[in-house]
N, C-alpha and C. Protein backbone atom coordinates (compact mmCIF):
# COMPACT_ATOMS: atom_id res chain seq x y z
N UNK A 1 0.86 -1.19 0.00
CA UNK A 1 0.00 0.00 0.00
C UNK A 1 0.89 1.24 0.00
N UNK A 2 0.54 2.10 -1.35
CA UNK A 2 1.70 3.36 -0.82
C UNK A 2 1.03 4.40 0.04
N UNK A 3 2.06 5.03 0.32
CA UNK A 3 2.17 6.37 1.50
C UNK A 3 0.97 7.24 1.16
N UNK A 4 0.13 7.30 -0.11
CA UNK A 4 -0.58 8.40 -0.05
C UNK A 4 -1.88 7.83 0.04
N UNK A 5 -1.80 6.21 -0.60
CA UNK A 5 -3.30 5.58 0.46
C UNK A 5 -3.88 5.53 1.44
N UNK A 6 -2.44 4.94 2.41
CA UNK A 6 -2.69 4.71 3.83
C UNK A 6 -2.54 6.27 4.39
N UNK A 7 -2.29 7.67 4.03
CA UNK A 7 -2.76 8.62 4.74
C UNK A 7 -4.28 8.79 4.36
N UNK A 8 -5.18 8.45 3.13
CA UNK A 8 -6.40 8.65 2.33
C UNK A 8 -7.28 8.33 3.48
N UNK A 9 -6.42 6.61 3.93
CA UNK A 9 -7.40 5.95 5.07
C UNK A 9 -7.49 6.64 6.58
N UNK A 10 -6.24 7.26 7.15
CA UNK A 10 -6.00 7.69 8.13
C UNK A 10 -7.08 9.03 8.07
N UNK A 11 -6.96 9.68 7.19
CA UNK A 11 -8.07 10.83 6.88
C UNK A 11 -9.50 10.54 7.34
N UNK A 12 -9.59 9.41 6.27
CA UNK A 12 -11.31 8.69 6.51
C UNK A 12 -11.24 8.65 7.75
N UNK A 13 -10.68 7.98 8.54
CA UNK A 13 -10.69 7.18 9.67
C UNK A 13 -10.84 8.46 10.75
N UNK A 14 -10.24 9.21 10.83
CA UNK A 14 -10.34 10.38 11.30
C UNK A 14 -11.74 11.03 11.58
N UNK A 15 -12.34 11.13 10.13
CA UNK A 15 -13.64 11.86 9.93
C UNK A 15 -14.52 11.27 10.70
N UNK A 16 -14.72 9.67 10.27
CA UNK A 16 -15.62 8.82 11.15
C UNK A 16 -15.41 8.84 12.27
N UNK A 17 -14.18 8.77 13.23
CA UNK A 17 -13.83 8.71 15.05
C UNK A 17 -14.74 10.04 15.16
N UNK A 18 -14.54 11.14 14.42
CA UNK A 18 -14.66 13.00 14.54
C UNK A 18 -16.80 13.00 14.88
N UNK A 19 -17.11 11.94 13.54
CA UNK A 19 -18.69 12.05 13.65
C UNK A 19 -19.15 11.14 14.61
N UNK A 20 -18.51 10.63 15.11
CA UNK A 20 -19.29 9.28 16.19
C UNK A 20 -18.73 10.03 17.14
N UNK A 21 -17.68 10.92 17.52
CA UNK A 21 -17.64 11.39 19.02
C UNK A 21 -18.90 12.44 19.08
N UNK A 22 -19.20 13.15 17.61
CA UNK A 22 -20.30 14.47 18.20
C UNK A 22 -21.12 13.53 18.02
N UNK A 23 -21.73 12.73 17.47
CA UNK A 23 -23.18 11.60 17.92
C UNK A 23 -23.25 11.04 19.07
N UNK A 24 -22.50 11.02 19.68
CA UNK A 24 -21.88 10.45 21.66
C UNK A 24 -22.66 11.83 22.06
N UNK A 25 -21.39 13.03 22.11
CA UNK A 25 -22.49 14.18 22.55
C UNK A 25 -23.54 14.21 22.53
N UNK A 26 -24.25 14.25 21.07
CA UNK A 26 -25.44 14.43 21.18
C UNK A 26 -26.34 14.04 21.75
N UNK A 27 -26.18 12.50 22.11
CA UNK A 27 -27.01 11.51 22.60
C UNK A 27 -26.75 12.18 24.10
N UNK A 28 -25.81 12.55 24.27
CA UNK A 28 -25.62 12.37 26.59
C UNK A 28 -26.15 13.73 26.64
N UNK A 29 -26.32 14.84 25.91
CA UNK A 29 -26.94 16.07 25.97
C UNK A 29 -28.56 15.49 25.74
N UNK A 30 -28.96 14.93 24.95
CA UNK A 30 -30.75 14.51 24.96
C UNK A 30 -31.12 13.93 26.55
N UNK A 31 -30.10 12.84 26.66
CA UNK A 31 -30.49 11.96 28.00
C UNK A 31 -30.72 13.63 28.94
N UNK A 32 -29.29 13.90 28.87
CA UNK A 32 -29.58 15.18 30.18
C UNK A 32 -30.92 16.16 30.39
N UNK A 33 -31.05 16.14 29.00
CA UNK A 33 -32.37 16.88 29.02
C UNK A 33 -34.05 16.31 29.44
N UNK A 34 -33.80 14.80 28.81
CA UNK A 34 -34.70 14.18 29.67
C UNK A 34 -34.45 13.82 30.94
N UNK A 35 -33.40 14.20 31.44
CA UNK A 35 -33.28 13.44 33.13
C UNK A 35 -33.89 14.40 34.00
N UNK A 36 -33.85 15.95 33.31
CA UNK A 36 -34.20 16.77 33.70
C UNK A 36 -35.86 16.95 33.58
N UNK A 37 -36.23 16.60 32.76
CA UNK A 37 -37.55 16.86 32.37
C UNK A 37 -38.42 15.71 33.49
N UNK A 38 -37.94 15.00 33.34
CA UNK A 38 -38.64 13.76 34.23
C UNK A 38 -39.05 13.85 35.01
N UNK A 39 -39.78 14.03 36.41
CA UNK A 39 -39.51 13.95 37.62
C UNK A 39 -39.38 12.01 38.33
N UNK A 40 -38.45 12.47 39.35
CA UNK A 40 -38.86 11.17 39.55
C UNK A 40 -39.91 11.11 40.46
N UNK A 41 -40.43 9.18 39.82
CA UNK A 41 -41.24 8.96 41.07
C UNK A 41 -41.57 8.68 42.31
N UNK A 42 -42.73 8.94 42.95
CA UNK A 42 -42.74 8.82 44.20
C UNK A 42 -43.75 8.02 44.65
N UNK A 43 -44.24 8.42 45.36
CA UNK A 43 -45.24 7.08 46.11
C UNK A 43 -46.54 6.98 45.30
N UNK A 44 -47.26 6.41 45.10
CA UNK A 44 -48.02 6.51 44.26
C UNK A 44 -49.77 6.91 44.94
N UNK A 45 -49.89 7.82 45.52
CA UNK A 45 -50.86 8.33 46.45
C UNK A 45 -52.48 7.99 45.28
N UNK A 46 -53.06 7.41 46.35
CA UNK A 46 -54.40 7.23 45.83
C UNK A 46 -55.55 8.36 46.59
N UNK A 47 -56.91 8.59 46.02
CA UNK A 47 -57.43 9.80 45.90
C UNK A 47 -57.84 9.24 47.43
N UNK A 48 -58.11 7.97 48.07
CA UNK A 48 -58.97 7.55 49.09
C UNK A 48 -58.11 7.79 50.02
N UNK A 49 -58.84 8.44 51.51
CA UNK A 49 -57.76 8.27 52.45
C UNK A 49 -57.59 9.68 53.05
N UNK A 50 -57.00 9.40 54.08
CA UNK A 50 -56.57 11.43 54.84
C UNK A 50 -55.96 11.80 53.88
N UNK A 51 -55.73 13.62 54.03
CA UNK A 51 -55.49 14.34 53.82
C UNK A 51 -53.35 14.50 54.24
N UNK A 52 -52.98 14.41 53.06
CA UNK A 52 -51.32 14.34 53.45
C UNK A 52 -50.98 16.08 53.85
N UNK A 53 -50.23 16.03 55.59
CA UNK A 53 -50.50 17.58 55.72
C UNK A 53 -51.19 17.55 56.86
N UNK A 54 -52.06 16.92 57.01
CA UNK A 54 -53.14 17.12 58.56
C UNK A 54 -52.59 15.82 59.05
N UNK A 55 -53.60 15.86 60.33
CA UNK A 55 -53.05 15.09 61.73
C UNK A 55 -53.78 13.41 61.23
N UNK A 56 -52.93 12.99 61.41
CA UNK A 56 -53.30 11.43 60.82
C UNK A 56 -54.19 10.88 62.09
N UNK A 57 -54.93 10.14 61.23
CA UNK A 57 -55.97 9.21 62.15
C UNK A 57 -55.37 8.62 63.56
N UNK A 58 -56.05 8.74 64.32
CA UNK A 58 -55.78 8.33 65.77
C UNK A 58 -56.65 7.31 65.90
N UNK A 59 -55.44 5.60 66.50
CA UNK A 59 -56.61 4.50 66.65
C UNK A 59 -55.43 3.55 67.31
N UNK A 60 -56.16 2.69 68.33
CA UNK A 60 -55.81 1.89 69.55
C UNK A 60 -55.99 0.80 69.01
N UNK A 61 -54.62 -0.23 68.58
CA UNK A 61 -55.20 -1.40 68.50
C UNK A 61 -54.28 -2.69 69.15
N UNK A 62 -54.35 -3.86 68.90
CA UNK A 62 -53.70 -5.05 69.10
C UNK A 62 -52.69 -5.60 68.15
N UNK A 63 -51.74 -5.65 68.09
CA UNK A 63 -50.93 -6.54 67.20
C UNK A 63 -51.21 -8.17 67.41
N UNK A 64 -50.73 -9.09 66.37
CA UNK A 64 -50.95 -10.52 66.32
C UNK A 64 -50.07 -10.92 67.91
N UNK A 65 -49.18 -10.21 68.50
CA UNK A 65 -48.50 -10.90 69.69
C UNK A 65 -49.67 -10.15 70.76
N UNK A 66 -50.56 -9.78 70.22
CA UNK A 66 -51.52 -9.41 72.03
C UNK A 66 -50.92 -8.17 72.51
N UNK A 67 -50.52 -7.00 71.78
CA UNK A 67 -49.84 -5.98 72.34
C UNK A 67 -50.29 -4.86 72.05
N UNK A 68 -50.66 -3.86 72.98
CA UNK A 68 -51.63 -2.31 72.36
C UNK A 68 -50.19 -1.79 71.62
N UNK A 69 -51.25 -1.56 70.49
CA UNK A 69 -50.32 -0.58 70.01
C UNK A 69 -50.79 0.96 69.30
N UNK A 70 -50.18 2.04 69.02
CA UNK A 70 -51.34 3.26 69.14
C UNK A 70 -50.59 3.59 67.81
N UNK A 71 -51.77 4.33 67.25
CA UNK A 71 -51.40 5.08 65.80
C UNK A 71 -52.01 6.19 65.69
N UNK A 72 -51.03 7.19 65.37
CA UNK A 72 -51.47 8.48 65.27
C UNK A 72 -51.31 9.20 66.26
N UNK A 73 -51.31 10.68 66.54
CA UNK A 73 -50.73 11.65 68.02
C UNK A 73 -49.04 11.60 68.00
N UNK A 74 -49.04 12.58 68.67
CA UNK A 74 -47.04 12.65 68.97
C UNK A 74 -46.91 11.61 69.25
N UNK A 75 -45.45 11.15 69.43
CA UNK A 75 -44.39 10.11 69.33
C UNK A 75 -43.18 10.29 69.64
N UNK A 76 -42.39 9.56 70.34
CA UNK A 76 -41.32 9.67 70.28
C UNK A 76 -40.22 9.49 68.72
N UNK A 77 -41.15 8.81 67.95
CA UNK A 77 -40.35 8.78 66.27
C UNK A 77 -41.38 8.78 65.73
N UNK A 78 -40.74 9.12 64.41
CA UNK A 78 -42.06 9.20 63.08
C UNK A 78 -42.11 7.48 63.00
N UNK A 79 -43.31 7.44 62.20
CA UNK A 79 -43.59 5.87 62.44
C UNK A 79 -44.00 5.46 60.84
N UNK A 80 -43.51 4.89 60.14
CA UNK A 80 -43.48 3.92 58.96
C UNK A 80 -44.62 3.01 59.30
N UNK A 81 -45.56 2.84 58.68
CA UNK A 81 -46.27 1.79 58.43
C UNK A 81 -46.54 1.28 57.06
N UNK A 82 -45.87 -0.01 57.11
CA UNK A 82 -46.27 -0.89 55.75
C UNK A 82 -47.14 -2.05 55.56
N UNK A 83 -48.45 -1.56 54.68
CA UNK A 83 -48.79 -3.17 54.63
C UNK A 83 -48.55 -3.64 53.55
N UNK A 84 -48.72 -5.16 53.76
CA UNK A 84 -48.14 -5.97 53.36
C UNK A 84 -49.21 -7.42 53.37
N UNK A 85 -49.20 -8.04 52.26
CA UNK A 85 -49.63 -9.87 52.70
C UNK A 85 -48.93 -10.85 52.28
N UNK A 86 -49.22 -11.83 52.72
CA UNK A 86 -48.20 -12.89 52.89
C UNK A 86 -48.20 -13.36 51.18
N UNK A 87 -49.24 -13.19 50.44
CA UNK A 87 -49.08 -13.94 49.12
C UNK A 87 -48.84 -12.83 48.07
N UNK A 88 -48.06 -11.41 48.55
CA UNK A 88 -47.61 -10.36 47.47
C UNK A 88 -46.16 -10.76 47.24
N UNK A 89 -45.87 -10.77 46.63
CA UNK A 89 -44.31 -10.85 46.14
C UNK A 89 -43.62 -9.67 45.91
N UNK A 90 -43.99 -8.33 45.84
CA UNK A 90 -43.30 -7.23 45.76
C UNK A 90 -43.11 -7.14 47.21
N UNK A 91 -44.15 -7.29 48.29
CA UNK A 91 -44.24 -6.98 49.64
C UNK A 91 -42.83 -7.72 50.12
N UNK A 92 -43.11 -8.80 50.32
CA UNK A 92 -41.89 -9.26 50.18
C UNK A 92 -39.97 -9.05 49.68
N UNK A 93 -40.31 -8.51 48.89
CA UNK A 93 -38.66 -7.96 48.12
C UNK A 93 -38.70 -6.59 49.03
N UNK A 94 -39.85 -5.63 49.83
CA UNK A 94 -39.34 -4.68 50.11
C UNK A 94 -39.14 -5.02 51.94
N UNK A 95 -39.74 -5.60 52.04
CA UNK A 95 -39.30 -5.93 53.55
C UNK A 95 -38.04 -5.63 54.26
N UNK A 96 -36.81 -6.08 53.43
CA UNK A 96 -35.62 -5.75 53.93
C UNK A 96 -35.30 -4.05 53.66
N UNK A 97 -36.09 -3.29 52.76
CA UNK A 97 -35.95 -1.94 52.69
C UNK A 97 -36.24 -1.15 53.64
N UNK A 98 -37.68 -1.75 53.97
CA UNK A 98 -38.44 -1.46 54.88
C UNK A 98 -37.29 -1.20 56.27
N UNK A 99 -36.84 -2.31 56.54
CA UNK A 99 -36.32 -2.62 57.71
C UNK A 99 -35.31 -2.10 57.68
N UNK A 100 -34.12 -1.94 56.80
CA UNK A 100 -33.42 -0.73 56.48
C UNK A 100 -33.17 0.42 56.64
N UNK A 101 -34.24 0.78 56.14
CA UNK A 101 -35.21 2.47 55.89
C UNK A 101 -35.01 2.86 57.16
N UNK A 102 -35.77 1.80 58.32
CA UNK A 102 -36.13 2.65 59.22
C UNK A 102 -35.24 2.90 60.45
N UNK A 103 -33.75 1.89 60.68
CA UNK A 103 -32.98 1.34 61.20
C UNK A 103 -32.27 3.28 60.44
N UNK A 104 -31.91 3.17 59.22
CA UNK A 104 -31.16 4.61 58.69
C UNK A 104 -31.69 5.90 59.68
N UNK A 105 -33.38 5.95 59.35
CA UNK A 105 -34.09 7.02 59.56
C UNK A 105 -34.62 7.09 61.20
N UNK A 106 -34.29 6.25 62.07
CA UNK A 106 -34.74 5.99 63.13
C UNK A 106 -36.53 5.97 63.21
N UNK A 107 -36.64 5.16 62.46
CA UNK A 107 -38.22 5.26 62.60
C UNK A 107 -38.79 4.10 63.27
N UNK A 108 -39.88 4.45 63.72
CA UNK A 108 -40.86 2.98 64.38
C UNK A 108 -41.72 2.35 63.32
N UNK A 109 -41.38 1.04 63.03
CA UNK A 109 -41.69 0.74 61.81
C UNK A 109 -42.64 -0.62 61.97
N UNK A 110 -44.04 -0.75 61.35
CA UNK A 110 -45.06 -1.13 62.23
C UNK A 110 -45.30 -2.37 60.59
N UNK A 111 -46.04 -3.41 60.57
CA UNK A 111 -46.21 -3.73 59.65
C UNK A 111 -47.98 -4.43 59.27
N UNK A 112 -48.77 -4.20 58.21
CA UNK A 112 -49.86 -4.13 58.45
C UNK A 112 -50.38 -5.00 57.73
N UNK A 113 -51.56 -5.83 57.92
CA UNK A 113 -52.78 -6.13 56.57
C UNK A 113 -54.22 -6.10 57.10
N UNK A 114 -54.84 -5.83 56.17
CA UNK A 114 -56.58 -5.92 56.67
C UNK A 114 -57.63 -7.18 56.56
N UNK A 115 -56.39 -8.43 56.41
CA UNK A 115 -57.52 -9.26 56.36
C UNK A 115 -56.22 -10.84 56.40
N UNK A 116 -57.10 -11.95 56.09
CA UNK A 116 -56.50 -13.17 55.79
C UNK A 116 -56.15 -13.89 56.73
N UNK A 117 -56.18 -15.50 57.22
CA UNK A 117 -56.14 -15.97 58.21
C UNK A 117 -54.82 -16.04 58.98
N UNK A 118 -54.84 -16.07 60.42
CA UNK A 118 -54.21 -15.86 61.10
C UNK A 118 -52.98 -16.33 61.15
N UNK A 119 -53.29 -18.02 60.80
CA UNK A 119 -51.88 -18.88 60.53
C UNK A 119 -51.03 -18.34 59.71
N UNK A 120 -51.87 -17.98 58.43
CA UNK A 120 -50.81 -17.64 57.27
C UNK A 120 -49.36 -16.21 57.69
N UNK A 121 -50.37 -15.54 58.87
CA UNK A 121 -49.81 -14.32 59.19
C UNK A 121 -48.50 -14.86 59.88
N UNK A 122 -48.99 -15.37 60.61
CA UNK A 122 -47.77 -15.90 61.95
C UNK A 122 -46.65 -16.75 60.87
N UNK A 123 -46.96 -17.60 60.27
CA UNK A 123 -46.10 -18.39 59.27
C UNK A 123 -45.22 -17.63 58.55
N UNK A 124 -45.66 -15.96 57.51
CA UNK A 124 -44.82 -15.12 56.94
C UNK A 124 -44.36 -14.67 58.37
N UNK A 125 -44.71 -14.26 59.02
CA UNK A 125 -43.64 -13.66 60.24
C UNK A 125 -42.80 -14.00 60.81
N UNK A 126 -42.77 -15.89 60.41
CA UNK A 126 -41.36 -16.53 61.20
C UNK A 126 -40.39 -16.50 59.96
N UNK A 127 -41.03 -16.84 58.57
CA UNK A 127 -40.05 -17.12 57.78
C UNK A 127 -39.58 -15.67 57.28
N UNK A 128 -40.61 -14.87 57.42
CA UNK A 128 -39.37 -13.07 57.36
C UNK A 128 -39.12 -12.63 58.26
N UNK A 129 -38.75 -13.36 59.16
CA UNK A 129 -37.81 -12.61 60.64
C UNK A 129 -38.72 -11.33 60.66
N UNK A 130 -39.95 -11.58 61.13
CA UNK A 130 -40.45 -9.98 61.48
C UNK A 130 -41.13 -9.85 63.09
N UNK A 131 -40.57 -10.95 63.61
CA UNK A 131 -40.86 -11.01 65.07
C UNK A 131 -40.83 -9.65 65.86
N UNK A 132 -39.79 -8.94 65.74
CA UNK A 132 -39.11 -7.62 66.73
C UNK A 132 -40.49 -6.94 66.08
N UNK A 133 -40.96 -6.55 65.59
CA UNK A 133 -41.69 -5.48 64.99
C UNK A 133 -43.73 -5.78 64.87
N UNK A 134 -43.96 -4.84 65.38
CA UNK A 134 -45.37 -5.04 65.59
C UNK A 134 -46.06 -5.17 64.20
N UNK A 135 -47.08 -6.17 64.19
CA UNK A 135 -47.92 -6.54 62.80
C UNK A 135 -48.96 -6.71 63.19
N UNK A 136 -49.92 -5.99 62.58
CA UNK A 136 -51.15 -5.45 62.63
C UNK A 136 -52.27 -6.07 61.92
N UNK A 137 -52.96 -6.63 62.15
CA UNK A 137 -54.26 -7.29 61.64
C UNK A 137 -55.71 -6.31 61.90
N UNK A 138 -55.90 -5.76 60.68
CA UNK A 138 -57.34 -4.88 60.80
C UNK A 138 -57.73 -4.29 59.40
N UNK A 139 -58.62 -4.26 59.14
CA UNK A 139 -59.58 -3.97 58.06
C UNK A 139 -59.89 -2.20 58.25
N UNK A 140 -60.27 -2.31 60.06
CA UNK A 140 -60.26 -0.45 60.32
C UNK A 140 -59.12 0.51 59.78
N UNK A 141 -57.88 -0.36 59.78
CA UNK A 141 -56.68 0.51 60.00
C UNK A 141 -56.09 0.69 58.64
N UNK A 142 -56.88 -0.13 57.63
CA UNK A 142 -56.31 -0.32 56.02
C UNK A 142 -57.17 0.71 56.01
N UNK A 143 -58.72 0.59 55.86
CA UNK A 143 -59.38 1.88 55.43
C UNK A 143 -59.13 3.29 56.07
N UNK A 144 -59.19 3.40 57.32
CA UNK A 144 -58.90 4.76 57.65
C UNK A 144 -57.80 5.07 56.90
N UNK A 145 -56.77 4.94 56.16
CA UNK A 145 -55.31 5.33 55.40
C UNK A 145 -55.66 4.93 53.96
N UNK A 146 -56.76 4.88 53.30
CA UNK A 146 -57.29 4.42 52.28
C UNK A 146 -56.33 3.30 51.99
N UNK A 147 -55.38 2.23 52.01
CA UNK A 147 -55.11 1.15 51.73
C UNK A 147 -55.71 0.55 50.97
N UNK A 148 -55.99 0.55 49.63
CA UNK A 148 -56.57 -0.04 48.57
C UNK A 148 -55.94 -1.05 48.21
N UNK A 149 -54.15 -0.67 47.41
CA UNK A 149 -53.54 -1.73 46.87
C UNK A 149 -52.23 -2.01 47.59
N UNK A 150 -51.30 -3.18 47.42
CA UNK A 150 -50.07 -3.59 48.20
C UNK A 150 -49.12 -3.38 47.56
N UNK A 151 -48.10 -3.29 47.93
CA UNK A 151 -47.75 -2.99 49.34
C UNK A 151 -48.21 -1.22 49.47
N UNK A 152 -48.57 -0.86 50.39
CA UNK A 152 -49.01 0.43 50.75
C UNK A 152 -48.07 0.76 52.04
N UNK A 153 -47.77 1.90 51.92
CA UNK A 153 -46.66 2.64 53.15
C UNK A 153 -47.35 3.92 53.58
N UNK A 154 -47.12 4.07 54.55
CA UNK A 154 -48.07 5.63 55.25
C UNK A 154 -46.50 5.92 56.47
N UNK A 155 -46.57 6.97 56.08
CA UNK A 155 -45.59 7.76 57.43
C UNK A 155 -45.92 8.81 57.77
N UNK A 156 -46.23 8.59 59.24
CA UNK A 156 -46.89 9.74 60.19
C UNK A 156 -45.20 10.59 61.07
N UNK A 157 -45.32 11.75 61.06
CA UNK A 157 -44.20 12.22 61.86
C UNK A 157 -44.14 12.44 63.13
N UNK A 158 -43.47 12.77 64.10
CA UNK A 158 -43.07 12.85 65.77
C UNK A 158 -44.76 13.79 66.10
N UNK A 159 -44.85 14.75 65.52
CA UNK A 159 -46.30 15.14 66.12
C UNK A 159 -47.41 14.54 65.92
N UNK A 160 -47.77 13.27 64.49
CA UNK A 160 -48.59 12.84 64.45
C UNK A 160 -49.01 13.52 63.20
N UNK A 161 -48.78 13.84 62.56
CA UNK A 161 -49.15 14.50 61.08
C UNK A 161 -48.47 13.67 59.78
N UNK A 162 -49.69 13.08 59.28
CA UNK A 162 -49.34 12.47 58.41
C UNK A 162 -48.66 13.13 57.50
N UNK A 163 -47.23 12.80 56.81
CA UNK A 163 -46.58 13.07 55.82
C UNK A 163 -46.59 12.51 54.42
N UNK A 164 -47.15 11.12 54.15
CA UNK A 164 -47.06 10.48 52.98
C UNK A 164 -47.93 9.69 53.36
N UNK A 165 -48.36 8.89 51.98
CA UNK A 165 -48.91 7.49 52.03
C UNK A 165 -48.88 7.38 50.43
N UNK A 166 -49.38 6.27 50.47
CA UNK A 166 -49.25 5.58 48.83
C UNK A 166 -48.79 4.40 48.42
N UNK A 167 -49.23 4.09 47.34
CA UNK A 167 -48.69 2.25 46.58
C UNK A 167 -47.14 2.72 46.61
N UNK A 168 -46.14 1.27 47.10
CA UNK A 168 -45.17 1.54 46.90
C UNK A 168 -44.10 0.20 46.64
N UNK A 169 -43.61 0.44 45.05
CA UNK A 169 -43.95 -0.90 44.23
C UNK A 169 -42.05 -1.22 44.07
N UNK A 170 -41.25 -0.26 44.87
CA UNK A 170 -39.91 0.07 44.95
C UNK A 170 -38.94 0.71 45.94
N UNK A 171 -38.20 0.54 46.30
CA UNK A 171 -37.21 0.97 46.84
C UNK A 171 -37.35 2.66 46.79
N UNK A 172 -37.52 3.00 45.83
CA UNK A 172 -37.39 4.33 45.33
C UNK A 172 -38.73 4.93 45.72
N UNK A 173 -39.59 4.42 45.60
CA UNK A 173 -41.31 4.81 46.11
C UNK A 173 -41.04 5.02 47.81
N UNK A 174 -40.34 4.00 48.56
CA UNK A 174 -40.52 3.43 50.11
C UNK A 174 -39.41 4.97 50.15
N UNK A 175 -38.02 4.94 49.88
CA UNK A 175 -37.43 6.10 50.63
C UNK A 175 -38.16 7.56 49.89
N UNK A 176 -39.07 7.75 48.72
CA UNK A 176 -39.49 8.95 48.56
C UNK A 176 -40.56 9.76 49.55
N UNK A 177 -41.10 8.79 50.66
CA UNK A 177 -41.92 9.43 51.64
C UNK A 177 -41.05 9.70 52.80
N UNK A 178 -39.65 9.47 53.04
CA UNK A 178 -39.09 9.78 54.27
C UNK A 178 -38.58 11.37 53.89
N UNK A 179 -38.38 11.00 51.79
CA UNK A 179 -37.71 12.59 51.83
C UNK A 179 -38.30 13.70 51.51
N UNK A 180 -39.67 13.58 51.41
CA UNK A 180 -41.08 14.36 51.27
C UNK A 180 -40.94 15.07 53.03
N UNK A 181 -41.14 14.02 53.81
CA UNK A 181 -41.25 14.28 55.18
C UNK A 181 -39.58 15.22 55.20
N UNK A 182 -38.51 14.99 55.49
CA UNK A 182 -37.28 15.51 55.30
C UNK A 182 -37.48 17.33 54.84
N UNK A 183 -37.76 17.30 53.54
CA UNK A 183 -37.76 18.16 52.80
C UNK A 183 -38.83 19.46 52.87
N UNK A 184 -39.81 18.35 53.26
CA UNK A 184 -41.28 19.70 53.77
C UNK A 184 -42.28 19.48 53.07
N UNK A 185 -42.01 19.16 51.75
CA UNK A 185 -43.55 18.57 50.66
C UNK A 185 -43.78 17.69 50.62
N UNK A 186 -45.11 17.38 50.72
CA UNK A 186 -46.03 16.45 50.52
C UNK A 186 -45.41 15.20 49.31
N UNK A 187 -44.69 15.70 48.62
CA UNK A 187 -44.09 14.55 47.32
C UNK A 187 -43.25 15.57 46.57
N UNK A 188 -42.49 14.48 46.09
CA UNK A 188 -41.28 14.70 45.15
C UNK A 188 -41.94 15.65 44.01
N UNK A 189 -42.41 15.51 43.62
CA UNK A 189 -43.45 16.22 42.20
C UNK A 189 -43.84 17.85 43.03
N UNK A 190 -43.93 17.86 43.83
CA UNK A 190 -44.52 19.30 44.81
C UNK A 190 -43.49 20.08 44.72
N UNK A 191 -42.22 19.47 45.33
CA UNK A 191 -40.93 19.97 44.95
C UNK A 191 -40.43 19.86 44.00
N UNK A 192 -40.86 19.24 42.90
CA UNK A 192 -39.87 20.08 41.11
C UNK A 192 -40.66 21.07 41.02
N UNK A 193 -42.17 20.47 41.52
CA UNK A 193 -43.21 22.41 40.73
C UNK A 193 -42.72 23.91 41.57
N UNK A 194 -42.58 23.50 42.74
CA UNK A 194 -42.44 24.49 43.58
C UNK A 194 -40.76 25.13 43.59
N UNK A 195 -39.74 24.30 43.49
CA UNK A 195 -38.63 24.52 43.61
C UNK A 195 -37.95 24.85 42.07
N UNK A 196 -38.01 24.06 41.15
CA UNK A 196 -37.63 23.93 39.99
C UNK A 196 -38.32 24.72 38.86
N UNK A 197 -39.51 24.88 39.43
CA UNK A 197 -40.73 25.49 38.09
C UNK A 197 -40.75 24.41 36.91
N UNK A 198 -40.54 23.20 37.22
CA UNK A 198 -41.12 22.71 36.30
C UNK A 198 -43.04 21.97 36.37
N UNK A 199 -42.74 21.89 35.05
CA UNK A 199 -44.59 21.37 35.13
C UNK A 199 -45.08 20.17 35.62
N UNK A 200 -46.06 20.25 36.80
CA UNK A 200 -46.94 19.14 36.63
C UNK A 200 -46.93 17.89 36.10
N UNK A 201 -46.57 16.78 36.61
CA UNK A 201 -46.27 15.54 35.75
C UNK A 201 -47.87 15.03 35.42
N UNK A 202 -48.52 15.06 33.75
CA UNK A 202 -50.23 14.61 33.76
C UNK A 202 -50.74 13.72 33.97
C-alpha cells in the first residue's frame, strides 16, 4: 500500500472517530435533558384516604403478639407503616428496605394487613424474621389510610401528622416518603413544581 493511500485511510478514519464522538455528545446532551424533564417517582398516592399535611388518624389497637399498640398523636419517632400480605411478592422484596429504611431514619416501623387468616400471618412472620416489629391485623386501620392496593406505606411524623402514604412498588417509592417528610412537601413532584418550576407531571 503506498504512502498516499494509507494517509487517504488515516483521513477517513479520522472523519468517522470526529462524527461518532459528536453523535456520543449528542445523545448524553438529549439523555440530560430528559433526566431533567422527568420527575422522579414517588409514592403513588391514591385519591382515598386522609389528607397528606393534617393530623393522621388516631386508633388503639392489638398486634398478632396481644400488644396495644397506638397510631397516630405525637411520638417519640415518626412511624413507617407498611402493609403488606403474605401472598404479594413485591411486599416481600421490600421488607428488607423497609427494615433498612427505618434502622437509617430511626423510625418505628409497624407492619400491616386488613384481612386473611391468622396462621398464614404468623407463618410469613417466622419465615421473614419480622418477630421484633409489631404486625397489625385490621380492616379499620387499612381503610382509615385508604389502603386499597399492596404494598401500601403511610408515614406519620413525631407530632402525628401524616406526611405520605401511597402504593409503593420500589425501593425508590418506600425512601421517597421519608424525603417528602425531610424536605417539607407532601411529594417529590410538589418539589420540582415548587422549587424547579417545572410542570406538573399529567
Amino acid at each position: 500500500m503506498s504512502p498516499e493511500t494509507l494517509s487517504i485511510f488515516v483521513v477517513i478514519l479520522g472523519l468517522v472517530v470526529t462524527l461518532l464522538l459528536l453523535l456520543v455528545l449528542a445523545l448524553a446532551r438529549q439523555i440530560g435533558i430528559l433526566h431533567t424533564r422527568l420527575a422522579p417517582a414517588g409514592a403513588l398516592t391514591t385519591s382515598d384516604g386522609p389528607e397528606i399535611g393534617k393530623a393522621a388518624p388516631r386508633l388503639a389497637l392489638r398486634d398478632i403478639f396481644d400488644r396495644d399498640q397506638s397510631i397516630g398523636g405525637p411520638s417519640a419517632q415518626a412511624v413507617l407503616l407498611l402493609f403488606v400480605s403474605p401472598s404479594c411478592p413485591i411486599c416481600k422484596e421490600l421488607l428488607p428496605v423497609a427494615r433498612s429504611l427505618a434502622r437509617r431514619e430511626s423510625l418505628r416501623l409497624l407492619f400491616a394487613s386488613d384481612g386473611g387468616r391468622l396462621e398464614d400471618h404468623a407463618e410469613y412472620i417466622a419465615n421473614q424474621d419480622l418477630r421484633e416489629y409489631p404486625y397489625l391485623l385490621s380492616a379499620e386501620l387499612g381503610m382509615s389510610f385508604g389502603a386499597s392496593k399492596l404494598p401500601f406505606a403511610v408515614l406519620i411524623d413525631r407530632d402525628g401528622i401524616l406526611r405520605g402514604r401511597g402504593l409503593v412498588n420500589s425501593r425508590e417509592h418506600l425512601e421517597s416518603l421519608v424525603e417528602s417528610m425531610l424536605s417539607g412537601f407532601h411529594s417529590l413532584q410538589d418539589y420540582l413544581v415548587q422549587e424547579r418550576g417545572l410542570e406538573q407531571p399529567s
